[in-house]
N, C-alpha and C. Protein backbone atom coordinates (compact mmCIF):
# COMPACT_ATOMS: atom_id res chain seq x y z
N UNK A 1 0.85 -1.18 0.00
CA UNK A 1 0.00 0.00 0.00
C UNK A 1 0.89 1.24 0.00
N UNK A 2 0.58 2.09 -0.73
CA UNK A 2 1.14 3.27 -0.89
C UNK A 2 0.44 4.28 0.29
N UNK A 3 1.76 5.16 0.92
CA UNK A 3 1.53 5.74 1.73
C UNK A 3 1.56 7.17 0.91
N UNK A 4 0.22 8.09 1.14
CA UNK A 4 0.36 9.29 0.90
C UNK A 4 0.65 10.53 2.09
N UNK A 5 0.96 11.42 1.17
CA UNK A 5 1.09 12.76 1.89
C UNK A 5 0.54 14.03 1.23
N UNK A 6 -0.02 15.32 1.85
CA UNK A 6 -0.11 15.97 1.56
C UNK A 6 -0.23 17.49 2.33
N UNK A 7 0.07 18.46 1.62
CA UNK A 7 0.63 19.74 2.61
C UNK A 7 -0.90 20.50 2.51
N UNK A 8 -0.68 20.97 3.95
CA UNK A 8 -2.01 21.67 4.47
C UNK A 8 -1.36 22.75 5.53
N UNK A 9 -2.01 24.03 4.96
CA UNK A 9 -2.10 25.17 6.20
C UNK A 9 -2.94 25.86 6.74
N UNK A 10 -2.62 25.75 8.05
CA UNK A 10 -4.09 26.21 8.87
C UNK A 10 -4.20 27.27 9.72
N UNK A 11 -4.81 28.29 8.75
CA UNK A 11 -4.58 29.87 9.87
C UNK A 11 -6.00 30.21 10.51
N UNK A 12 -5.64 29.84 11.61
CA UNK A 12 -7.40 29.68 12.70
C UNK A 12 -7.06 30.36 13.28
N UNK A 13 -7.59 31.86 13.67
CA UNK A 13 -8.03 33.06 14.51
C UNK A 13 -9.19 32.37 15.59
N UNK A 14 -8.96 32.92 16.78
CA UNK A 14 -10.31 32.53 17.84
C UNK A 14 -9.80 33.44 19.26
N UNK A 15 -11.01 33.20 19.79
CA UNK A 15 -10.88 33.60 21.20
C UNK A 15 -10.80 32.47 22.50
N UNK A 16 -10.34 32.37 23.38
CA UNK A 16 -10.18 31.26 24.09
C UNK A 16 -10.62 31.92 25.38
N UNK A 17 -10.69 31.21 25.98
CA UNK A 17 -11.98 31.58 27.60
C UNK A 17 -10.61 31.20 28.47
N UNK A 18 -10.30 32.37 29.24
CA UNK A 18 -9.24 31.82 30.22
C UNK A 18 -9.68 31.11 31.08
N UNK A 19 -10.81 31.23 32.04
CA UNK A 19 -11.03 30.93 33.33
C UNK A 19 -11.17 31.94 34.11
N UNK A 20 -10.98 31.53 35.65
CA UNK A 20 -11.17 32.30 36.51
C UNK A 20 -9.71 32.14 36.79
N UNK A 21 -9.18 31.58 36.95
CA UNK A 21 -7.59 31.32 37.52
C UNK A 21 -6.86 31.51 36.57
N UNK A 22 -6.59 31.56 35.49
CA UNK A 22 -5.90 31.84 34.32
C UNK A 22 -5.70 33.64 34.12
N UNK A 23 -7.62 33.79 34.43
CA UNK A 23 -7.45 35.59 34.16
C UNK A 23 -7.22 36.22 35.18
N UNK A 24 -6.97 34.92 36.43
CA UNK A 24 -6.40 36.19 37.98
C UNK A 24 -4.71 36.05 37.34
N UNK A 25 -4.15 34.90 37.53
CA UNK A 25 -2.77 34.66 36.66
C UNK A 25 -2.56 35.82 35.88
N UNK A 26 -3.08 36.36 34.81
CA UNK A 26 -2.40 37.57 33.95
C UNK A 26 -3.04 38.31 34.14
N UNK A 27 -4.03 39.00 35.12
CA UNK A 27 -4.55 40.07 35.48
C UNK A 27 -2.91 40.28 36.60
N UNK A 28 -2.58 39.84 37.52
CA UNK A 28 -1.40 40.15 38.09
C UNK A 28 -0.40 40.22 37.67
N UNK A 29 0.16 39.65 36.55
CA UNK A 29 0.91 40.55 35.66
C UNK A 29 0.78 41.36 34.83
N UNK A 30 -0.49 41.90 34.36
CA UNK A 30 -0.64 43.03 33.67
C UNK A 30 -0.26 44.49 34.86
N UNK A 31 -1.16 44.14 35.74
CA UNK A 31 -1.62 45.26 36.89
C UNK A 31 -0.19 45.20 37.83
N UNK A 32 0.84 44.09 38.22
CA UNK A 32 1.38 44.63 39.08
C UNK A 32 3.21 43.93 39.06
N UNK A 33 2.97 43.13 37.75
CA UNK A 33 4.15 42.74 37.07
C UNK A 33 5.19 41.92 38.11
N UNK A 34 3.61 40.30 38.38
CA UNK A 34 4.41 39.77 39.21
C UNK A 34 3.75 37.86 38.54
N UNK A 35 4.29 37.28 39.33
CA UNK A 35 4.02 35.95 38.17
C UNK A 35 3.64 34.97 39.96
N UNK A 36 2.71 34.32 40.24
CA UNK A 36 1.74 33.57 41.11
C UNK A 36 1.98 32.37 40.50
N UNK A 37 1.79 31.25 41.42
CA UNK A 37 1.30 30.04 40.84
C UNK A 37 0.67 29.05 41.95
N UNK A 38 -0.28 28.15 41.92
CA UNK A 38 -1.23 28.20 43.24
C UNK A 38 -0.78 26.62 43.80
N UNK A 39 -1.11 26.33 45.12
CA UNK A 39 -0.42 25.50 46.08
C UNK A 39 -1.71 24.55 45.58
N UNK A 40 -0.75 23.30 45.65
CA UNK A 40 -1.58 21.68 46.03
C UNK A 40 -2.20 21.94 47.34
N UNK A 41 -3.09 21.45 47.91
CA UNK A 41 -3.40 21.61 49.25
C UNK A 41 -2.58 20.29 49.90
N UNK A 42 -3.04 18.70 48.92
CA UNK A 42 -2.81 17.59 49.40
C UNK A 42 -0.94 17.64 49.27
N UNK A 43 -0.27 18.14 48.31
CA UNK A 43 1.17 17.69 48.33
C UNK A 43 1.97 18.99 48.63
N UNK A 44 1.39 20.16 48.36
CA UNK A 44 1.87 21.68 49.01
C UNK A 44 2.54 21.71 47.71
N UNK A 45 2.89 21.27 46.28
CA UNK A 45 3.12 21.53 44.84
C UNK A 45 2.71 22.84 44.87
N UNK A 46 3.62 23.61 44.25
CA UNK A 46 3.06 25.43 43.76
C UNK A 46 3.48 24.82 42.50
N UNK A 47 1.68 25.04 41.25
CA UNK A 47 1.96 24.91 40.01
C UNK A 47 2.11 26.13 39.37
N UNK A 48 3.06 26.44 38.64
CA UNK A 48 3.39 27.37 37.68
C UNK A 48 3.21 27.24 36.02
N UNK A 49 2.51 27.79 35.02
CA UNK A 49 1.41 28.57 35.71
C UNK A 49 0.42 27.92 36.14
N UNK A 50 -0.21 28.25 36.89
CA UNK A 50 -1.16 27.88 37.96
C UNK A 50 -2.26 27.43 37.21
N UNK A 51 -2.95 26.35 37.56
CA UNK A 51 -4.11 25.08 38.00
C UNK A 51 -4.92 25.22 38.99
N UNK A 52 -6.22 25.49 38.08
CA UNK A 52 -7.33 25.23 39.18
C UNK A 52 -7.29 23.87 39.97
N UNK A 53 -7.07 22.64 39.26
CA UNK A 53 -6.72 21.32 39.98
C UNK A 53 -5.19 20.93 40.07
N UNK A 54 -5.29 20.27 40.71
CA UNK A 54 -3.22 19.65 41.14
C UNK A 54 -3.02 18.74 39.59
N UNK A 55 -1.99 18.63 38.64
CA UNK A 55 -2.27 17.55 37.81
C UNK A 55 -1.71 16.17 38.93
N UNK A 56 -1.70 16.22 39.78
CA UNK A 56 -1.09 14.66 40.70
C UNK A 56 -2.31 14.48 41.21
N UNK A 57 -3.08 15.08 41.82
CA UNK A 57 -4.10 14.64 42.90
C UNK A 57 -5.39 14.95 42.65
N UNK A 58 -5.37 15.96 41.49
CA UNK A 58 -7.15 16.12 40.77
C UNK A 58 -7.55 16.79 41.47
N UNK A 59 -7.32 17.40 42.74
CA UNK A 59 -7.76 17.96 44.02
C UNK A 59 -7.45 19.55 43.91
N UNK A 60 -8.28 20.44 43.89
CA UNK A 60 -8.70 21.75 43.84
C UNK A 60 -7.54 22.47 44.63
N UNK A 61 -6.36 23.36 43.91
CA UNK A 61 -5.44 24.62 44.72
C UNK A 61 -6.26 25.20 45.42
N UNK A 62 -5.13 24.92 46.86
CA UNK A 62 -6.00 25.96 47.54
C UNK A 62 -5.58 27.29 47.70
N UNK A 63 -4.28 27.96 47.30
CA UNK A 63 -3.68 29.26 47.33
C UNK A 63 -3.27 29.61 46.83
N UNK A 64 -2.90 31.04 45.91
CA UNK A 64 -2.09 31.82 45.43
C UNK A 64 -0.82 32.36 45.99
N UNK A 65 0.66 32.11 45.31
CA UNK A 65 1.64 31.62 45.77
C UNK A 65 2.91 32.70 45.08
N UNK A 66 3.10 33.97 45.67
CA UNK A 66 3.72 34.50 44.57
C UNK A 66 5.07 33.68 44.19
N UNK A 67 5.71 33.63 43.02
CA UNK A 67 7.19 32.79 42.59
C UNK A 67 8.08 33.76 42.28
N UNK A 68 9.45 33.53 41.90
CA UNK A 68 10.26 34.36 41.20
C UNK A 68 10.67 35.35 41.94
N UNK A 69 11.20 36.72 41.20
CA UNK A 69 11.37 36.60 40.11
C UNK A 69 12.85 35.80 39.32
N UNK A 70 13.41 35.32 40.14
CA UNK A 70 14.58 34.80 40.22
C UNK A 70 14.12 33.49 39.58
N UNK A 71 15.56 32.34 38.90
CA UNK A 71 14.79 31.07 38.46
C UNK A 71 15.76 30.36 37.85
N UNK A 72 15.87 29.12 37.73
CA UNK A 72 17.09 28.14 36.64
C UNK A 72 16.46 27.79 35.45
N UNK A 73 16.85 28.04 34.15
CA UNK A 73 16.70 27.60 33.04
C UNK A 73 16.49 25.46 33.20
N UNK A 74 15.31 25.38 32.66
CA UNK A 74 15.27 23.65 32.28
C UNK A 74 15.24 22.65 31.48
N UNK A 75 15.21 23.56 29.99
CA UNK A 75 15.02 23.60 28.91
C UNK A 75 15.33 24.79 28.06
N UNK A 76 15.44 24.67 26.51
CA UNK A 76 15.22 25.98 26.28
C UNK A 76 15.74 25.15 24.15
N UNK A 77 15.08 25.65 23.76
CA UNK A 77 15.17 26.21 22.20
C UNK A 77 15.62 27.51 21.37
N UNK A 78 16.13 27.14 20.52
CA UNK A 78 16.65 28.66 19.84
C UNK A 78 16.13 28.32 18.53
N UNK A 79 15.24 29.28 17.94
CA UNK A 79 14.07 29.15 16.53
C UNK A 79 15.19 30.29 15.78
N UNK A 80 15.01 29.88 14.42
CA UNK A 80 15.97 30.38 13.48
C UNK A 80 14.92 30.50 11.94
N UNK A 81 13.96 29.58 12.14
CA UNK A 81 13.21 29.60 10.95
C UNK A 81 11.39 30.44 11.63
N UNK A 82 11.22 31.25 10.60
CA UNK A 82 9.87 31.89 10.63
C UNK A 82 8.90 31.26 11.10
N UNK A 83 7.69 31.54 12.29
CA UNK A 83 6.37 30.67 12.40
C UNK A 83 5.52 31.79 12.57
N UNK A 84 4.44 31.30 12.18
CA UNK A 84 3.46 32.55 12.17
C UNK A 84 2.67 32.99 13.39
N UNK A 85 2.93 33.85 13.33
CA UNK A 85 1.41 34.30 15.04
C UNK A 85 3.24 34.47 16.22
N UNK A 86 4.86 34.04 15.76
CA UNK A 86 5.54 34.50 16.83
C UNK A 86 6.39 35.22 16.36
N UNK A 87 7.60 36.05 17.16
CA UNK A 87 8.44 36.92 16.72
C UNK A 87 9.67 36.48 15.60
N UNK A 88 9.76 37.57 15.08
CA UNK A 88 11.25 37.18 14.06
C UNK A 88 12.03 36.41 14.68
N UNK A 89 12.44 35.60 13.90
CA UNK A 89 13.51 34.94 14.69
C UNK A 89 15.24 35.17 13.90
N UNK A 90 16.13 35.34 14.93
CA UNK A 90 16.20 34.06 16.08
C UNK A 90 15.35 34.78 17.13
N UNK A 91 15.38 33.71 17.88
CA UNK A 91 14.91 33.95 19.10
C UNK A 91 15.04 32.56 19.93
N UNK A 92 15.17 32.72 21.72
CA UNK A 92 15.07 31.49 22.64
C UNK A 92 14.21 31.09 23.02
N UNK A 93 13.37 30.27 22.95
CA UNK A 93 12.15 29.89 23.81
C UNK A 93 12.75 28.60 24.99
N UNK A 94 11.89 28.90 26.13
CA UNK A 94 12.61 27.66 27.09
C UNK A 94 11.45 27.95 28.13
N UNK A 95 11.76 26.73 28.96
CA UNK A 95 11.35 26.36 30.21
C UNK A 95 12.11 26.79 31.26
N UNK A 96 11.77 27.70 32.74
CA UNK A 96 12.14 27.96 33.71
C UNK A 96 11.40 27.39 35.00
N UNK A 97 12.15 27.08 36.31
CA UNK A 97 11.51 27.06 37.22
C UNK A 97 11.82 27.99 38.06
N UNK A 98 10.81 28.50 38.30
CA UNK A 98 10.84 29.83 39.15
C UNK A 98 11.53 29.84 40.72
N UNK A 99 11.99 30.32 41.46
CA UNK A 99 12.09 30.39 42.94
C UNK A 99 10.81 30.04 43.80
N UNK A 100 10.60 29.28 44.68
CA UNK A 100 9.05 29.12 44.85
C UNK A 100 8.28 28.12 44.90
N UNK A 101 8.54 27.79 43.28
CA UNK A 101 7.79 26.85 41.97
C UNK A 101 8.14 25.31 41.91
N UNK A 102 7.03 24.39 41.71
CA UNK A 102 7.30 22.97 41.61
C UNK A 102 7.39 22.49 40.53
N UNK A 103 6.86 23.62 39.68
CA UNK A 103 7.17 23.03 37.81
C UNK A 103 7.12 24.85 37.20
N UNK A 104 7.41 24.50 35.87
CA UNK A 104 8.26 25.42 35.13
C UNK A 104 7.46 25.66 34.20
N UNK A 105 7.55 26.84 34.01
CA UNK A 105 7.02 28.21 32.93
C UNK A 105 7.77 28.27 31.65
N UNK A 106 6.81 28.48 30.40
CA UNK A 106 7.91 28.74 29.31
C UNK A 106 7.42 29.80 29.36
N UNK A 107 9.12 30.61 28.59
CA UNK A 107 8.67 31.99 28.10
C UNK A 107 10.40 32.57 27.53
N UNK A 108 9.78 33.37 26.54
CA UNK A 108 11.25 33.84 26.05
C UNK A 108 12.31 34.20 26.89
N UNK A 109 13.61 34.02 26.23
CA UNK A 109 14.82 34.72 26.31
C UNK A 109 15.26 35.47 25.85
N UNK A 110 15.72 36.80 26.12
CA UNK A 110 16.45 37.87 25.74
C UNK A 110 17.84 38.58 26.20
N UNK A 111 17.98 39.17 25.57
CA UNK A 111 19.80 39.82 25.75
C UNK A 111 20.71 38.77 25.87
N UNK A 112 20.59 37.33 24.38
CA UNK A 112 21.29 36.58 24.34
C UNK A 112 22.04 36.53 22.84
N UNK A 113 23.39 36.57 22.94
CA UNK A 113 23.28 36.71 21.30
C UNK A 113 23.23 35.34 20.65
N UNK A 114 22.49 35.18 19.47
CA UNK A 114 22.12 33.82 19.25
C UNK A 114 22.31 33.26 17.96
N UNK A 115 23.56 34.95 17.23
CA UNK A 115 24.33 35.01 15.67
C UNK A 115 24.88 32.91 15.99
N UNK A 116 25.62 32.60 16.99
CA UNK A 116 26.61 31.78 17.13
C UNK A 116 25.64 30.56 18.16
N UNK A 117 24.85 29.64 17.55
CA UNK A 117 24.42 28.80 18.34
C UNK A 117 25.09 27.68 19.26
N UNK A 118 25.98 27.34 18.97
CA UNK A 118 26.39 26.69 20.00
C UNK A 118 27.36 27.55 20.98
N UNK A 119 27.62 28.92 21.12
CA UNK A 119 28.01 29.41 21.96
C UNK A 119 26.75 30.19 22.77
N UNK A 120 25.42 30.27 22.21
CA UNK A 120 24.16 30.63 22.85
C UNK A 120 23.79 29.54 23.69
N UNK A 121 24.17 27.94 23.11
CA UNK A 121 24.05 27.34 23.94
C UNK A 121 24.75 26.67 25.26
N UNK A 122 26.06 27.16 25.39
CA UNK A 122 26.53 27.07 26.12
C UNK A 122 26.45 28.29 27.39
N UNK A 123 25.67 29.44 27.14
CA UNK A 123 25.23 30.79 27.84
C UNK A 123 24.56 30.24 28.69
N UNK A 124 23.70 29.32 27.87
CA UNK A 124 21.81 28.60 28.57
C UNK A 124 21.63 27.77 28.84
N UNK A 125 23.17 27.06 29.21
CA UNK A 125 23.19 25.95 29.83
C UNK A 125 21.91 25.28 30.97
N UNK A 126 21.33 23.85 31.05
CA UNK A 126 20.31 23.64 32.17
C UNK A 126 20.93 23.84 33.36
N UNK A 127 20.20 24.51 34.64
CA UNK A 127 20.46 25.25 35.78
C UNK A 127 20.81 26.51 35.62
N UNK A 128 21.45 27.17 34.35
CA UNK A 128 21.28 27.85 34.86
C UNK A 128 21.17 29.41 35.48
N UNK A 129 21.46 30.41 35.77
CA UNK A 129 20.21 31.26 36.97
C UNK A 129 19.81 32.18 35.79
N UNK A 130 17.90 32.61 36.37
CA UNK A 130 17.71 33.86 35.07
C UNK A 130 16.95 34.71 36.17
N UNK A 131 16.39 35.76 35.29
CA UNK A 131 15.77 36.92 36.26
C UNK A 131 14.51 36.71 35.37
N UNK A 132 13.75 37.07 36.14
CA UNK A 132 12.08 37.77 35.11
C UNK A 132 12.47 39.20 34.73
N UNK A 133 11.88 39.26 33.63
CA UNK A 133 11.74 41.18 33.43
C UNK A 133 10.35 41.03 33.07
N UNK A 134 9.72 42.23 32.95
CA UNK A 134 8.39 42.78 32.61
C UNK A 134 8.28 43.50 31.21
N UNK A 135 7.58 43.79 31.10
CA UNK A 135 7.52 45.25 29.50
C UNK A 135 7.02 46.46 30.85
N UNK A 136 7.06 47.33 30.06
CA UNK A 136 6.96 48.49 30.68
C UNK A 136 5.12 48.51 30.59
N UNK A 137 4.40 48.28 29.55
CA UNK A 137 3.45 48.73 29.18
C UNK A 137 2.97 46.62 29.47
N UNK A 138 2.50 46.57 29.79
CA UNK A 138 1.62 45.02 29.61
C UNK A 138 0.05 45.10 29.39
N UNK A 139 -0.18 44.02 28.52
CA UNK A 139 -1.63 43.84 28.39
C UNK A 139 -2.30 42.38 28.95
N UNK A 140 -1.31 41.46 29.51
CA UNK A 140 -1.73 39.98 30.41
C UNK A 140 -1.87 39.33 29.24
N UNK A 141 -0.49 39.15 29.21
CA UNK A 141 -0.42 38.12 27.80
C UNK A 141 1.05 37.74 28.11
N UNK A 142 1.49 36.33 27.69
CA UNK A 142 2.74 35.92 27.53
C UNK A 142 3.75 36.77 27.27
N UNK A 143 3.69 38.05 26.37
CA UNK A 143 5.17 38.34 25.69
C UNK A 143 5.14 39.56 27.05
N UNK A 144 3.95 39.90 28.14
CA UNK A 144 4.80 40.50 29.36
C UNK A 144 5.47 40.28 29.66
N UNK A 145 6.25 39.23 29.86
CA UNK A 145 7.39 39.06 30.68
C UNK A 145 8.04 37.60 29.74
N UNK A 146 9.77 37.89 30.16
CA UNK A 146 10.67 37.01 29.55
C UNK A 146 11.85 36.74 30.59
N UNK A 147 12.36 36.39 30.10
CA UNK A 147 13.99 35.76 31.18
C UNK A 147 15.10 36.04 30.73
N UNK A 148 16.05 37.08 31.87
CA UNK A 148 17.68 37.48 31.05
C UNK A 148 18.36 36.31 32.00
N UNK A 149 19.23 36.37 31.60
CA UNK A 149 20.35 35.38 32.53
C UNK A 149 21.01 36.53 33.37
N UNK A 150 21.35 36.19 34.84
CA UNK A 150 21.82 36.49 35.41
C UNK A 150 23.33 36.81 35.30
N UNK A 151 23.61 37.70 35.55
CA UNK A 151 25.21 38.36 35.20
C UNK A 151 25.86 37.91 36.09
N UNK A 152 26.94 37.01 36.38
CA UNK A 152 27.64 36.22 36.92
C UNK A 152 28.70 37.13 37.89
């Protein structure tokens, strides 16, 4: 049997319903440029970003937990080719865990130079340390805030 293929692109615009915990989550970083993530009751887990339920125990957070802004890199990507709906690239995308935090946030990297990839990747090594920054102006959306590395 012959296996086919064929190319398809899909540009879907929508609106998505945060929640109640999602829109307290970026209502506090719009308004006061700080990043929360809410406590397990049963294991005391602070999920980042924050869960109305624990994913371990199914069992309802019971608190808001500020994190950060301090944090170790746990992951991280460097994009070189164009995608639509994100910024020119290059650019870093990665995983952090915050100060605080029992699991980890993605969100860009900046003030990395990233002309020379394997010397970007040796900058962003896993562990380690970054800072949060803010935008000056936020609207409670992801590109508020990103991660510099800490100046050694």
């Amino acid at each position: 049997m012959e296996l086919l293929k064929r190319r398809e692109a899909w540009n879907i615009t929508y609106n998505h319903a945060l929640g109640e915990t999602a829109s307290w989550f970026y209502v506090q970083i719009r308004d006061h440029g700080k990043i929360y993530g809410r406590r397990c009751g049963e294991t005391g887990r602070v999920l980042v970003p924050p869960r109305a339920f624990s994913d371990q125990t199914l069992e309802p957070t019971t608190e808001w937990v500020e994190v950060g802004p301090g944090g170790c890199i746990e992951t991280f990507t460097m994009v070189y080719e164009p995608f639509q709906g994100l910024p020119d690239p290059p650019y870093a995308f990665g995983y952090v865990l915050l100060d605080g935090a029992d699991t980890a946030i993605g969100g860009f990297f900046k003030g990395i130079d990233l002309t020379n990839p394997d010397a970007a990747a040796k900058q962003m090594a896993l562990k380690t340390r970054v800072i949060t920054r803010f935008a000056e102006v936020r609207t409670g959306d992801v590109l508020d805030f990103w991660f510099e590395l800490v100046a050694e």
